[in-house]
Protein backbone atom coordinates (compact mmCIF):
# COMPACT_ATOMS: atom_id res chain seq x y z
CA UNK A 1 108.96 -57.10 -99.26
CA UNK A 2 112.03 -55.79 -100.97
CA UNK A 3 111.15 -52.32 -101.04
CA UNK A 4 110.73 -52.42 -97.52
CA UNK A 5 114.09 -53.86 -96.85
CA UNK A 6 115.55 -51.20 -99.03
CA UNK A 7 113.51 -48.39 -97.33
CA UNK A 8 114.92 -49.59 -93.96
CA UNK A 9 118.70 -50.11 -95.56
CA UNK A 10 118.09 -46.66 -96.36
CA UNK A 11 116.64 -45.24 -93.19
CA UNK A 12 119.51 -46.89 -91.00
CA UNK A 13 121.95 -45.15 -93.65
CA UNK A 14 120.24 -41.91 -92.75
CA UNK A 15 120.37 -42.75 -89.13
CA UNK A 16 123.96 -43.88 -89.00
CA UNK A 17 125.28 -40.22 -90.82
CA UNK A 18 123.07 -38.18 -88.30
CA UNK A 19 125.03 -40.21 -85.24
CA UNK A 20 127.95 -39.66 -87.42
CA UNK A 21 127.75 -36.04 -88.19
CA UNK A 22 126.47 -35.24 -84.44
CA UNK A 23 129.90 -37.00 -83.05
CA UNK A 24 131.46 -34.61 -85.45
CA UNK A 25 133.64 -36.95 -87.46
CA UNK A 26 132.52 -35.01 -90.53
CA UNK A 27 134.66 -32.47 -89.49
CA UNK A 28 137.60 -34.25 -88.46
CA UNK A 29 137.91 -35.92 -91.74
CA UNK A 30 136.87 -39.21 -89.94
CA UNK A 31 140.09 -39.66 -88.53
CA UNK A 32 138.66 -41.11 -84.71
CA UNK A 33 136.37 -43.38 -86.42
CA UNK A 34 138.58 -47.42 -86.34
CA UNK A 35 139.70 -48.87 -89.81
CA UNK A 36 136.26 -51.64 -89.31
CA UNK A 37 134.23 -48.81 -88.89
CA UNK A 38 135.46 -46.80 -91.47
CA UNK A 39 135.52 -50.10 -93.83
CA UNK A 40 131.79 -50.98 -92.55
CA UNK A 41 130.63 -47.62 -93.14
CA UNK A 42 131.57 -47.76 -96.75
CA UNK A 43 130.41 -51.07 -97.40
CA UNK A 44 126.78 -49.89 -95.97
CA UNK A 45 126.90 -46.92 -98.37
CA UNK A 46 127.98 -48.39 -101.22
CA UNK A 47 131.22 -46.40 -101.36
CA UNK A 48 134.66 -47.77 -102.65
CA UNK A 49 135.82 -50.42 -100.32
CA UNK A 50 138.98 -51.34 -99.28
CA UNK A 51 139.48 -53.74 -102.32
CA UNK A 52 139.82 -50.38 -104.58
CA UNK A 53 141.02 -47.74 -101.90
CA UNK A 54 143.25 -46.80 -99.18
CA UNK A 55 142.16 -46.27 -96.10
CA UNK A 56 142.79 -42.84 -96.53
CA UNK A 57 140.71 -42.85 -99.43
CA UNK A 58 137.91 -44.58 -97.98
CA UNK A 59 137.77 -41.84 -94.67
CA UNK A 60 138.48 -39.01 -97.35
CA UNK A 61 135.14 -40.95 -99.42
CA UNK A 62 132.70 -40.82 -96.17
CA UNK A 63 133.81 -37.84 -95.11
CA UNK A 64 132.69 -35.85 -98.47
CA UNK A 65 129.02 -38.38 -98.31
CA UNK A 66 128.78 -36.66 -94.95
CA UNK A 67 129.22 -33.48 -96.14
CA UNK A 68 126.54 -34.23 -99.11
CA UNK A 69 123.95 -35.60 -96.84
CA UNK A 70 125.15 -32.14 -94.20
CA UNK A 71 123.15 -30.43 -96.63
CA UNK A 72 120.06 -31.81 -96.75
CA UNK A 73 117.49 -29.17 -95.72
CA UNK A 74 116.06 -29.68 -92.12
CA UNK A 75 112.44 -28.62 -93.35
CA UNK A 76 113.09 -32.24 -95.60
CA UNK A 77 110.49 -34.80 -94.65
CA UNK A 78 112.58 -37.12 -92.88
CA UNK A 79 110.56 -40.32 -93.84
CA UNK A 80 112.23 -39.48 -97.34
CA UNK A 81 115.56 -39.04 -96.48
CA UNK A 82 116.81 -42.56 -97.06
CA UNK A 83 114.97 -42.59 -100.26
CA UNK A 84 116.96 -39.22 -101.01
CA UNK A 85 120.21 -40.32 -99.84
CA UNK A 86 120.26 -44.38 -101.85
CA UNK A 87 119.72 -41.71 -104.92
CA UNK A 88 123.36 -39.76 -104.05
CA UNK A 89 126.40 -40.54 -106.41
């Protein structure tokens, strides 16, 4: 049961960065995204939260995992990719 739940934690990550990355807020530095979407997004990942970070920080913190996860090959077997990305620093 739990590795399920973490395989579909993991699989709505990877989901969540491809809507991300298509509405381009990778390359905007997050900047359009709201403060609760930007502290949500974190919190999902696993990234520094507000508790530790600005909010600066925290866009400046998703914006570089979006440019990690940017790079995954397409050719990579997508029913992996949320395996791949739980494994990122």
């Amino acid at each position: 049961w739990t590795a399920r739940q973490v395989d579909r934690i993991a699989n709505a990550i990877a989901k969540d960065d491809r809507l991300l990355m298509l509405e381009g807020h990778h390359a905007n530095g997050c900047e359009s995204l709201t403060a609760e979407e930007v502290i949500d997004a974190c919190l999902l990942r696993g990234l520094p939260s507000k508790m530790t970070l600005s909010m600066q920080d925290m866009r400046r913190c998703l914006t570089n995992h979006l440019a990690m996860t940017s790079q995954i090959p397409e050719t990579f077997d997508p029913a992996q990719q949320g395996s791949f990305l739980m494994h990122l620093p």
